[in-house]
Protein backbone atom coordinates (compact mmCIF):
# COMPACT_ATOMS: atom_id res chain seq x y z
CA UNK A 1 6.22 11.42 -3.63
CA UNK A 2 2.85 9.71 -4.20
CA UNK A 3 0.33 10.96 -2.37
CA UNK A 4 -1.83 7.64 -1.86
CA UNK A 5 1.91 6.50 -0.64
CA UNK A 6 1.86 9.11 1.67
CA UNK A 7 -1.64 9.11 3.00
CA UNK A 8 -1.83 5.41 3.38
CA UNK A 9 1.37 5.59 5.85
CA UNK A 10 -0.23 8.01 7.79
CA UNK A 11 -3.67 5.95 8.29
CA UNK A 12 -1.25 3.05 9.01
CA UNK A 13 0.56 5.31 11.21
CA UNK A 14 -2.22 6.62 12.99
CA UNK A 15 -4.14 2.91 13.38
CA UNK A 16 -0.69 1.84 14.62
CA UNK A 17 0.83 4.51 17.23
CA UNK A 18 -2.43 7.45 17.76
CA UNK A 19 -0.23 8.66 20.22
CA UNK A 20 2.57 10.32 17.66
CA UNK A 21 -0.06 11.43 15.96
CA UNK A 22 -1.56 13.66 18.60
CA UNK A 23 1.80 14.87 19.29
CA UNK A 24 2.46 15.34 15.57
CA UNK A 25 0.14 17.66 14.45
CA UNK A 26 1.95 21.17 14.81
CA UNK A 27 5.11 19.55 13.46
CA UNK A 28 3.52 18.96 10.24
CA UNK A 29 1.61 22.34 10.32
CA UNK A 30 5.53 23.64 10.41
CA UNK A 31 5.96 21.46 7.33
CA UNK A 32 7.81 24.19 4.93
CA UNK A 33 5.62 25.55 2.07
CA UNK A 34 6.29 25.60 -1.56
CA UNK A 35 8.23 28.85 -2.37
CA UNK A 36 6.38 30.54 -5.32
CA UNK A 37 6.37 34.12 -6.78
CA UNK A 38 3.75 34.06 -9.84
CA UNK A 39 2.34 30.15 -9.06
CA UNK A 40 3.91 27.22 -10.25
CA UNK A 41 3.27 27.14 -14.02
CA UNK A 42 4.57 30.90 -13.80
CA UNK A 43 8.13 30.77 -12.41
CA UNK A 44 8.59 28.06 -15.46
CA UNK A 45 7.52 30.65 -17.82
CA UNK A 46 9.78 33.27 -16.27
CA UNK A 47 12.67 30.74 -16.93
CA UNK A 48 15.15 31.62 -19.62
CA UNK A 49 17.01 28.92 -21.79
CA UNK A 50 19.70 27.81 -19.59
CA UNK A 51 17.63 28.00 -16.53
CA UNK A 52 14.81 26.45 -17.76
CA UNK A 53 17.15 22.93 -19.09
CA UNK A 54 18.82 23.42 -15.79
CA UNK A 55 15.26 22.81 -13.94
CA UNK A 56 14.28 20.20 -16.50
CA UNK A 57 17.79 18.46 -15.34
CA UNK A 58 17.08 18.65 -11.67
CA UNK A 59 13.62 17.55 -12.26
CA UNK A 60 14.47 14.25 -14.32
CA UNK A 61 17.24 13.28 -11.88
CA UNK A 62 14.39 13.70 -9.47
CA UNK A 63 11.95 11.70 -11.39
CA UNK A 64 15.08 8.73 -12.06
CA UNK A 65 16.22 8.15 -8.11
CA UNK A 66 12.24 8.64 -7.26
CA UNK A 67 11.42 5.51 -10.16
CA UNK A 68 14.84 4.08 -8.71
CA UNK A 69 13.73 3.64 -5.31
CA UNK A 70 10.28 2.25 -6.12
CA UNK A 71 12.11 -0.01 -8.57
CA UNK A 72 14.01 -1.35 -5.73
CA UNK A 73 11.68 -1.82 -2.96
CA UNK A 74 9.01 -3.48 -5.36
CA UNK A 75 12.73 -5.99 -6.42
CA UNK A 76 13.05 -6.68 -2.75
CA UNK A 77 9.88 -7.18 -1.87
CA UNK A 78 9.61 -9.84 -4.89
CA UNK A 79 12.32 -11.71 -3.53
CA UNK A 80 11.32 -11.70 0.14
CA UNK A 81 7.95 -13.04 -1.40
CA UNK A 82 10.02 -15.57 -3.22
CA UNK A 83 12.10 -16.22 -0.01
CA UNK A 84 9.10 -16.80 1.90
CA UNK A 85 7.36 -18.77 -0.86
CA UNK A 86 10.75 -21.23 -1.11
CA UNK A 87 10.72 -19.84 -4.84
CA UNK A 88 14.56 -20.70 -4.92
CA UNK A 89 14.65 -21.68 -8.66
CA UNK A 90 13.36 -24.78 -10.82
CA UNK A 91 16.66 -26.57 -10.88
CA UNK A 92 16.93 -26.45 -6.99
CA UNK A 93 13.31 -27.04 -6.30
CA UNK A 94 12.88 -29.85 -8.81
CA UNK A 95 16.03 -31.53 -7.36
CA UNK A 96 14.77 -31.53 -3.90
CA UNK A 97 11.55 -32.81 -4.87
CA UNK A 98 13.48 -35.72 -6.76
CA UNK A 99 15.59 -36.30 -3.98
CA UNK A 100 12.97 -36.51 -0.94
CA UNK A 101 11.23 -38.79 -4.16
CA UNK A 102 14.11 -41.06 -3.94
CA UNK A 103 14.74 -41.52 -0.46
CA UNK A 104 11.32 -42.62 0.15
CA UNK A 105 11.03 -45.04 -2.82
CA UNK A 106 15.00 -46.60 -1.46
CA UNK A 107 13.29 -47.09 1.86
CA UNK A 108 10.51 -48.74 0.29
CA UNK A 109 12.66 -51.34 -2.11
CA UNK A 110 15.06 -51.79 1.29
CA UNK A 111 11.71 -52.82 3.17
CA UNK A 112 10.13 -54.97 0.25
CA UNK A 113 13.85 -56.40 0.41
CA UNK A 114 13.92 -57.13 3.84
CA UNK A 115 10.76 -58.75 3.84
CA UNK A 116 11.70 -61.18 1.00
CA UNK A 117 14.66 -62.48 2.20
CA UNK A 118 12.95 -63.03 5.60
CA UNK A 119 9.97 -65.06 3.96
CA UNK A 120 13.46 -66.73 1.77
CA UNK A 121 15.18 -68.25 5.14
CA UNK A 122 11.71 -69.28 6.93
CA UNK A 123 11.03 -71.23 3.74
CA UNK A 124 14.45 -73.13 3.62
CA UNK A 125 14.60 -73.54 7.50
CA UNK A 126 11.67 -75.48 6.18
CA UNK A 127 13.04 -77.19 3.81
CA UNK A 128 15.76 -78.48 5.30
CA UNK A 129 13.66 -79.86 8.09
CA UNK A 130 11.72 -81.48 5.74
CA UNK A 131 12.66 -85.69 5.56
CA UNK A 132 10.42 -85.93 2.45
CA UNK A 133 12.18 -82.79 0.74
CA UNK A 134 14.28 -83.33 -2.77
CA UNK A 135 17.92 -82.04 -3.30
CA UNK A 136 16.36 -80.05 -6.07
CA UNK A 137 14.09 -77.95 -3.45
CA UNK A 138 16.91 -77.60 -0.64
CA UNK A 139 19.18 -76.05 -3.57
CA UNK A 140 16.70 -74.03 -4.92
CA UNK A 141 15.60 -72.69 -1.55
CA UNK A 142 19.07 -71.89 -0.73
CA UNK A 143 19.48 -69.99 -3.85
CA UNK A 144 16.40 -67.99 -3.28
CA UNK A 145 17.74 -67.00 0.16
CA UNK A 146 20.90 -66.02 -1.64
CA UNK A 147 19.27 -63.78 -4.16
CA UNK A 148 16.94 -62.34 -1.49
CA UNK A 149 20.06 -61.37 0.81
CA UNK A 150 22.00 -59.58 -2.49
CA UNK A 151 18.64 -57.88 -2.97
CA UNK A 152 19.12 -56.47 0.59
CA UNK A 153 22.72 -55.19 0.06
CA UNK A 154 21.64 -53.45 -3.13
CA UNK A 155 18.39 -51.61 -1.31
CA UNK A 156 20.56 -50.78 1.35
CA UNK A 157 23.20 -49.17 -0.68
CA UNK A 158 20.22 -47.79 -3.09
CA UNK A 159 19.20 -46.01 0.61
CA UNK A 160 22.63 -44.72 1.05
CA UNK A 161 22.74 -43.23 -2.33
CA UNK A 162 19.23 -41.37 -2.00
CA UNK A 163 20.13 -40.15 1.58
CA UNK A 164 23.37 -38.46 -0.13
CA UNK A 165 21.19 -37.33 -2.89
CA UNK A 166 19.23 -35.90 -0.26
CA UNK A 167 22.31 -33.85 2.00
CA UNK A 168 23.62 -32.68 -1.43
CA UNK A 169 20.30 -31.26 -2.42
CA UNK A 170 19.15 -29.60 1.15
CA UNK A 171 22.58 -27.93 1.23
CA UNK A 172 22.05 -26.63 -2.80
CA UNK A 173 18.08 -25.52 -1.17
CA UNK A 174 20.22 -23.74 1.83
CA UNK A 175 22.46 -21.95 -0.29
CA UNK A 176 20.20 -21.12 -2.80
CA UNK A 177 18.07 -19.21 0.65
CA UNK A 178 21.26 -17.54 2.01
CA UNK A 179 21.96 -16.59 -1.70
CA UNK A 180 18.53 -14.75 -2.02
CA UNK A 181 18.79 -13.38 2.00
CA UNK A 182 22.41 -11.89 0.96
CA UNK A 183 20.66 -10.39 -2.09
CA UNK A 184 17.31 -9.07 -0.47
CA UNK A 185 19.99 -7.23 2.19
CA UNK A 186 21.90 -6.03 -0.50
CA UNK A 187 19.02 -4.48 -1.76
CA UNK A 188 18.45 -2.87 1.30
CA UNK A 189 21.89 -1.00 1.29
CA UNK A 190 21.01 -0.12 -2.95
CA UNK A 191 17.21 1.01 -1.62
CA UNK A 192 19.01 2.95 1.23
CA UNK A 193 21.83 5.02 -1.12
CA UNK A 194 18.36 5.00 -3.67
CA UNK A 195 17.05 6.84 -1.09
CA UNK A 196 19.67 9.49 -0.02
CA UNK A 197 20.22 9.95 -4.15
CA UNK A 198 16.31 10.78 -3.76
CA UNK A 199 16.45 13.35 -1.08
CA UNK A 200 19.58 14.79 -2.30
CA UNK A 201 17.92 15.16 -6.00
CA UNK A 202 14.89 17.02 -4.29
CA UNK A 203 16.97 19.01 -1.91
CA UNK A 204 18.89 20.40 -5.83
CA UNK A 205 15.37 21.33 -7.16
CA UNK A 206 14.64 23.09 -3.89
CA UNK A 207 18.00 25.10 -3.76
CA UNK A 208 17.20 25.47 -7.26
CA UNK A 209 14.31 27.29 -6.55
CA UNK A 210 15.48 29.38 -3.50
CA UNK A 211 18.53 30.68 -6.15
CA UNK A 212 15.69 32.63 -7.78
CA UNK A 213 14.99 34.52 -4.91
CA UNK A 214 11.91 36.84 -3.07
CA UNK A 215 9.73 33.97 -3.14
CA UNK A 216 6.64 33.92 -1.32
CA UNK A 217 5.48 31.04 0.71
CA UNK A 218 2.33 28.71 0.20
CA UNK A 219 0.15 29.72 3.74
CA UNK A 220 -2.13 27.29 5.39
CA UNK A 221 -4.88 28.71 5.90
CA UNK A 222 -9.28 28.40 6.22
CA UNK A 223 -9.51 29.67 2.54
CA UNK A 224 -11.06 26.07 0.93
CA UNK A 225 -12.92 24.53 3.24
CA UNK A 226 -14.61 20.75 2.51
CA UNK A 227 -17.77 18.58 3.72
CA UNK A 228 -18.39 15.17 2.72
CA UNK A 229 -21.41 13.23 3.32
CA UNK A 230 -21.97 9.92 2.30
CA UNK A 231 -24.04 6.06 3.24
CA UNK A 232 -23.29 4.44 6.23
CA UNK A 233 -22.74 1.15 4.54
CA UNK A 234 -21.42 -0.27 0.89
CA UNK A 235 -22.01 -3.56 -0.20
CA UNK A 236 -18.93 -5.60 -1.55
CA UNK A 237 -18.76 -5.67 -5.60
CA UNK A 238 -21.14 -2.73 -5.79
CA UNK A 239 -20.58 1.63 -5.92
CA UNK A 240 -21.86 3.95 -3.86
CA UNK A 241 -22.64 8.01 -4.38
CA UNK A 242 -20.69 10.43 -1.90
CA UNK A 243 -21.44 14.52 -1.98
CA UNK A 244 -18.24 16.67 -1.62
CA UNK A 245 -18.83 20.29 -1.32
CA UNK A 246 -15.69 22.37 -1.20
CA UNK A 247 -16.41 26.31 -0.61
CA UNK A 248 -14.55 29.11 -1.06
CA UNK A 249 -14.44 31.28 2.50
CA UNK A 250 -11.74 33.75 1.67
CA UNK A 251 -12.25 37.13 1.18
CA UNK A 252 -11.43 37.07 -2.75
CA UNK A 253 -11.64 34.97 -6.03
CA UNK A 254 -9.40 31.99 -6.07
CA UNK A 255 -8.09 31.21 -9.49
CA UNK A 256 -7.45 27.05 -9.34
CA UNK A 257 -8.22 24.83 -6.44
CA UNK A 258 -8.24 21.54 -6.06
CA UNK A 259 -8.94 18.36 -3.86
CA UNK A 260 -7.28 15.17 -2.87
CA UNK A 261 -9.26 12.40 -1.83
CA UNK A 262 -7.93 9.06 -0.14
CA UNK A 263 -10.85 5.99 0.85
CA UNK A 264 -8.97 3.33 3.03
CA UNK A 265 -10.12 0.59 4.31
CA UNK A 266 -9.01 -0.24 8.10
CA UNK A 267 -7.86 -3.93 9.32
CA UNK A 268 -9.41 -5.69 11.87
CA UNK A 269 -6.14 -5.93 13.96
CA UNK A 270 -2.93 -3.88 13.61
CA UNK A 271 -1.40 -6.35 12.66
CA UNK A 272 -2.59 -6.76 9.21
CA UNK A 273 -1.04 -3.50 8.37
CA UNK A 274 2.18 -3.21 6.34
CA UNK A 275 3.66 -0.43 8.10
CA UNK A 276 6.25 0.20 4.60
CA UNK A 277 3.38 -1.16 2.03
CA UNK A 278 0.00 -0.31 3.55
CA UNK A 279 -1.72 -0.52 0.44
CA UNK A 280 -5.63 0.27 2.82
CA UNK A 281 -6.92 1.95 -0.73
CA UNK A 282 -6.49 -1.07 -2.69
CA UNK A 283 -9.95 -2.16 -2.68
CA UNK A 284 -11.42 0.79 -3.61
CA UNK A 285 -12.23 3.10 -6.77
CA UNK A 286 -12.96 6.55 -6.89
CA UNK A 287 -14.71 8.43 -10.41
CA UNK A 288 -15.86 12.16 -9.53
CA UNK A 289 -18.22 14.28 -11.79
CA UNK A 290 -19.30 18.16 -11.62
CA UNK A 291 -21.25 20.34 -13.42
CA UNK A 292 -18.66 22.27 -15.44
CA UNK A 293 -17.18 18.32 -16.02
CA UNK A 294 -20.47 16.17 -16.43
CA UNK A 295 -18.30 12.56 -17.25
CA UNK A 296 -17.31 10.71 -14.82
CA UNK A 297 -13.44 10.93 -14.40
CA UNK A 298 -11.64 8.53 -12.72
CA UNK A 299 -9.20 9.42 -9.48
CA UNK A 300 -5.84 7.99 -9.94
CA UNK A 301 -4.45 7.53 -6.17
CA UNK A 302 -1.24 7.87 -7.03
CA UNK A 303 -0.81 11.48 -7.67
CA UNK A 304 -4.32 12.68 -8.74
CA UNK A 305 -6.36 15.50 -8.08
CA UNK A 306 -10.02 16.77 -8.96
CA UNK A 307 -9.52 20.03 -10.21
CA UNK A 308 -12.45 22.72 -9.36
CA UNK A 309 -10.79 25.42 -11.76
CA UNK A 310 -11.49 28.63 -10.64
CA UNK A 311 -14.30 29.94 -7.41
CA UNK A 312 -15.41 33.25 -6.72
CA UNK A 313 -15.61 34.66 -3.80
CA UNK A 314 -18.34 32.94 -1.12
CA UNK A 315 -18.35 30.62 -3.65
CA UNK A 316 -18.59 26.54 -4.07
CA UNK A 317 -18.32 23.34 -6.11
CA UNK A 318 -20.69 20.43 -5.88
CA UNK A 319 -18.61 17.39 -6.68
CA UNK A 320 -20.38 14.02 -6.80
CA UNK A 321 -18.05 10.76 -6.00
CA UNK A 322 -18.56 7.14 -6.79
CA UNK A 323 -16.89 5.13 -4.77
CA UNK A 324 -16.84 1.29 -5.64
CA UNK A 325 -15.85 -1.47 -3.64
CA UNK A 326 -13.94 -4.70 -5.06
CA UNK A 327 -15.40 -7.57 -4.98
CA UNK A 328 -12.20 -9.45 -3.11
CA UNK A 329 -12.62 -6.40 -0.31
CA UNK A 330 -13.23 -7.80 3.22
CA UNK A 331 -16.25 -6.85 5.63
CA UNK A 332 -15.17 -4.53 7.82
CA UNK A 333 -14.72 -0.55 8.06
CA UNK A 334 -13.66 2.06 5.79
CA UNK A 335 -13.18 5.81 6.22
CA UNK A 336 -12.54 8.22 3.40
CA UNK A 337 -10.85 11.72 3.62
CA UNK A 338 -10.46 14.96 1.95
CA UNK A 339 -8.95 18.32 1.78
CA UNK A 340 -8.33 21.23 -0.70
CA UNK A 341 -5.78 23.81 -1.96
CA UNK A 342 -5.50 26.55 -4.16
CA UNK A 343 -3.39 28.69 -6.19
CA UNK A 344 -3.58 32.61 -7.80
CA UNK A 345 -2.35 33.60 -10.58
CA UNK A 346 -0.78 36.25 -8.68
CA UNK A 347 1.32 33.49 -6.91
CA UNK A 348 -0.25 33.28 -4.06
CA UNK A 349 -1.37 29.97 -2.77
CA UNK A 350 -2.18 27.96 0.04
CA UNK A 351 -2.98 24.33 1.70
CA UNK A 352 -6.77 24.11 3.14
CA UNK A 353 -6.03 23.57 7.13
CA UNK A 354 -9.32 21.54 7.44
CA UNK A 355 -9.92 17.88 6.19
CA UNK A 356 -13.42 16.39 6.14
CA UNK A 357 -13.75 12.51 6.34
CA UNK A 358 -16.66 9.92 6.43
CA UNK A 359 -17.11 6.75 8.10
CA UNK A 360 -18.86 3.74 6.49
CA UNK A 361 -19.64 0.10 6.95
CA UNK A 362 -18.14 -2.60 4.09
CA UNK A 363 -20.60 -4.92 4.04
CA UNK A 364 -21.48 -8.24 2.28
CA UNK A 365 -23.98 -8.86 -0.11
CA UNK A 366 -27.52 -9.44 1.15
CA UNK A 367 -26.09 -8.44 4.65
CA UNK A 368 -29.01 -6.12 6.65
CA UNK A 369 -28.07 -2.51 6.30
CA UNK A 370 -27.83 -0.77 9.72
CA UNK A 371 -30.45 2.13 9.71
CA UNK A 372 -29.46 5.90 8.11
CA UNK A 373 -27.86 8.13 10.62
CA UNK A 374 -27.13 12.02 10.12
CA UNK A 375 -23.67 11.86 9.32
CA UNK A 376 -21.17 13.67 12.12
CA UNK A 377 -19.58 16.89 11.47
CA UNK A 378 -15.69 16.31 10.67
CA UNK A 379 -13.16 17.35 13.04
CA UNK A 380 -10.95 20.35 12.28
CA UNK A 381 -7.47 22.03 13.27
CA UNK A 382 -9.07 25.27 13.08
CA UNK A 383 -12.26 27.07 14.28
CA UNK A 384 -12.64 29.71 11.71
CA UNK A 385 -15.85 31.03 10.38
CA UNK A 386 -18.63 29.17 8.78
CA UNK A 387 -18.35 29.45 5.18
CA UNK A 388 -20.93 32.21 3.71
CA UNK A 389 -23.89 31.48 1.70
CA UNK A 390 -22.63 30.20 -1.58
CA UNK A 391 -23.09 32.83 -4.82
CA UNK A 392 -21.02 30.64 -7.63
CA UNK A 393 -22.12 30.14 -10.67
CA UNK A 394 -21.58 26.16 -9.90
CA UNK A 395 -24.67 24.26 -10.38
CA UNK A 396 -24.99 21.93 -6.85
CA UNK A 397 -25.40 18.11 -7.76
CA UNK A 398 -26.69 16.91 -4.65
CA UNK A 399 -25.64 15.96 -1.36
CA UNK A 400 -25.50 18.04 1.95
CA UNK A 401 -22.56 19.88 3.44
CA UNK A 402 -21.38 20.24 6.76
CA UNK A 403 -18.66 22.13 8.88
CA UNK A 404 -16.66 20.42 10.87
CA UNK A 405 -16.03 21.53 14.58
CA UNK A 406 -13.95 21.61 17.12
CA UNK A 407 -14.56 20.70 20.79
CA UNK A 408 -12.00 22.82 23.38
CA UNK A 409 -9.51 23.27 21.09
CA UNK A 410 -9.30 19.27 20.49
CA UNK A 411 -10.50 17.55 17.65
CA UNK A 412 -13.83 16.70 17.52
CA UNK A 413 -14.14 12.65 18.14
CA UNK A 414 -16.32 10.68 15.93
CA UNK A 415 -17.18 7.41 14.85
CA UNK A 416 -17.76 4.53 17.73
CA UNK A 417 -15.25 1.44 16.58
CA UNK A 418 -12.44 0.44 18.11
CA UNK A 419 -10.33 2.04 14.75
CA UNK A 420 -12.11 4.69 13.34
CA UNK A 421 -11.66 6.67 16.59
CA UNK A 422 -7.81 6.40 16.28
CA UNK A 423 -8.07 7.80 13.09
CA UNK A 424 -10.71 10.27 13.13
CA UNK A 425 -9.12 11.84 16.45
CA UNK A 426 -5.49 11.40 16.07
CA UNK A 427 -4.54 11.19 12.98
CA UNK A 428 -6.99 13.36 11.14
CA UNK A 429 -5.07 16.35 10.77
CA UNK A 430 -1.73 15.14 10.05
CA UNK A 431 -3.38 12.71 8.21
CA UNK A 432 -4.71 15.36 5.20
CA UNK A 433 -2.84 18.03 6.35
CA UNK A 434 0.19 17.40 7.40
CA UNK A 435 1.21 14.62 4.91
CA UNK A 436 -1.27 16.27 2.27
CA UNK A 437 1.24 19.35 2.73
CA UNK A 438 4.04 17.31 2.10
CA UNK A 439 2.91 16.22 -0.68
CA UNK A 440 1.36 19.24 -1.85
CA UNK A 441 5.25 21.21 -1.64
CA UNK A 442 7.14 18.59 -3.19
CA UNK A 443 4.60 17.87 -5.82
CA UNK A 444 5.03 22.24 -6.60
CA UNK A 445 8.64 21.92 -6.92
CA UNK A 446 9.13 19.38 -8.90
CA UNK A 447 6.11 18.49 -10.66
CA UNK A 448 5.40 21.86 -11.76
């Protein structure tokens, strides 16, 4: 599973129905852990021959129904564009083009026709009442009223043609639409079984896993904790710095850790939002930098993660974002959101139970920035301790820290739009955590 997939449902989720969000949040904190004895890359080493292939097995058929199902839904979602579009091939759409073409220019001869063969008669009416007239000019005039009323018969029948022309190619346009509905639901039952092969594949690498027995469980627990500070606003077409600290508050060294980081932008109305395809990150690129990794390395949404390596005890890492805007991004707000894990080399690991997130302005160019404010503490599930004074080796890059807080055993609300509160409040912790977690287990089993 994705995790920019994952964490862009949730925003959408939470922008879209808060309320199962604040309902949600201990379900997801039940979200089952990883099961792991000696860490991920361990229990591969451990693996004889036969087990080993056996994994790799699971673990492709995993990785086929996972690029299955996104094959699918990207298919349909081509041909409802198409659908939508009237994209119903060249053949069809050229013919009904041709046709429409036709009618009008038969109703335009059968006019011109009709007109003739009027001004035809008025003129030998004329004639005839004329004493002075010639036998040449009656005959003539008749003739002319002759070849004017054939005209008419032709134009007429050239209108019944093109009207034909015209049933024949609305019902090849309607045919060619119930042809591509029929397919776009047929994809629906192939994304559906796609789906089921999916969670059956996963469920074979978890029972995999639970064959090898005694394995401990990931915990969730206060043992990374994050702040993130950032500006207020970012122009359109331009970057902007952001200062993630994550600290290390357990009572021991932890070997790896990592973040995730997700930047959304949120819609002006609900809805904008694609509840399957939210797609809120799209605007945005994120490159991070520390001091033990000086370039700047680019964040892949998809499935990426900055890794910290290894910090000591009390300790932290200073990481320094840039986060750039497109330059096809709308005005409007953005939040961005972050949380941590870790893993031992002893096999022990764990999920951070606190997210930090920041709120900011998109703005145009040459639009007036709104004046610097202190940036709000973060909400968090938990209320554990401060972190301690930090004694890493790290070299801080900049950028203050804070600790998010808790208000009566609620989360702490921030922010002052009409969105930002919905997500800050109620979706913040299943946002990161919950869905992070997710993530996090699935990515352990199968990705490891």
């Amino acid at each position: 599973m994705k995790i920019r997939r994952m964490l862009a449902t949730a925003v959408a989720a939470a922008v879209t129905t808060p309320v199962v969000f604040l309902s949600a949040g201990p379900a997801f904190a039940d979200t089952p852990k990883p099961a792991t004895s000696k860490g991920a890359a361990a229990q591969q080493d451990d693996l004889d021959g036969p087990d080993f292939e056996e994994l790799e097995r699971l673990e492709a058929a995993y990785a086929a129904a996972e690029q299955k199902v996104e094959d699918l839904t990207e298919q349909r979602e081509r041909l409802k564009n198409d659908l939508r579009a009237g994209n119903l091939g060249k053949e069809v759409v050229d013919e009904l083009a041709a046709a429409e073409q036709a009618v009008a220019d038969a109703a335009e001869r059968k006019t011109a026709a009709d007109t003739a063969l009027t001004v035809a008669k008025d003129a030998l009416t004329a004639i005839e009442a004329d004493p002075a007239a010639t036998p040449e000019q009656k005959t003539a005039a008749a003739e002319a009223v002759t070849t004017a009323e054939t005209e008419v018969e032709e134009a007429a029948g050239a209108v019944t043609d093109a009207d034909e022309r015209l049933d024949k190619a609305k019902t090849a346009w309607d045919d060619a639409r119930v042809a591509l509905s029929t397919k776009i639901g047929l994809l629906a039952e192939d994304i559906k079984a796609a789906e089921q092969e999916l969670a059956d594949a996963e469920a074979a690498v978890d029972a995999f896993w639970e064959d090898k027995g005694d394995f401990e469980e990931c915990v969730e627990d206060g043992a990374v904790r994050s702040t993130l500070t950032g500006p207020k606003t970012i122009t359109i077409g331009s970057s902007a710095n952001f200062s993630l600290t994550v600290k290390n508050t357990s009572d021991r060294d932890l070997d790896s850790v990592r973040s995730y980081l997700f930047a959304a932008q949120l819609p002006e109305s609900w809805e904008d939002i694609d509840e399957e395809h939210p797609d809120l990150d799209r605007y945005f690129d994120i490159d991070w930098k520390t001091a033990a990794n000086p370039k700047w390395t680019e964040l892949d949404f998809q499935d990426d993660a900055i890794e910290l390596g290894a910090i000591g005890k009390g300790g932290k890492v200073d990481v320094t974002l840039r986060l750039t805007v497109d330059e096809d991004a709308p005005a409007g707000e953005g939040i961005a959101f972050t949380t941590g894990e870790y893993e031992n080399e002893d096999g022990s690991c764990g999920i951070s139970e606190q997210y930090a997130e920041v709120e900011f302005d998109i703005v145009e160019p040459g639009a007036e920035p709104e004046p610097e404010e202190t940036a709000s503490p973060s909400p968090s599930p938990s209320t554990s301790t401060p972190a301690p004074a930090a004694t890493s080796g790290h070299t801080p890059q900049g950028g203050s820290s804070h600790i998010p807080v808790t208000t009566g055993g609620e989360l702490a609300a921030t922010g002052s739009s009409d969105v930002l509160p919905r997500v800050g409040t109620a979706a913040g912790a299943a946002l990161v955590l919950g869905a992070g977690a997710v993530f996090v287990a699935r990515r352990r089993k199968v990705n490891a």
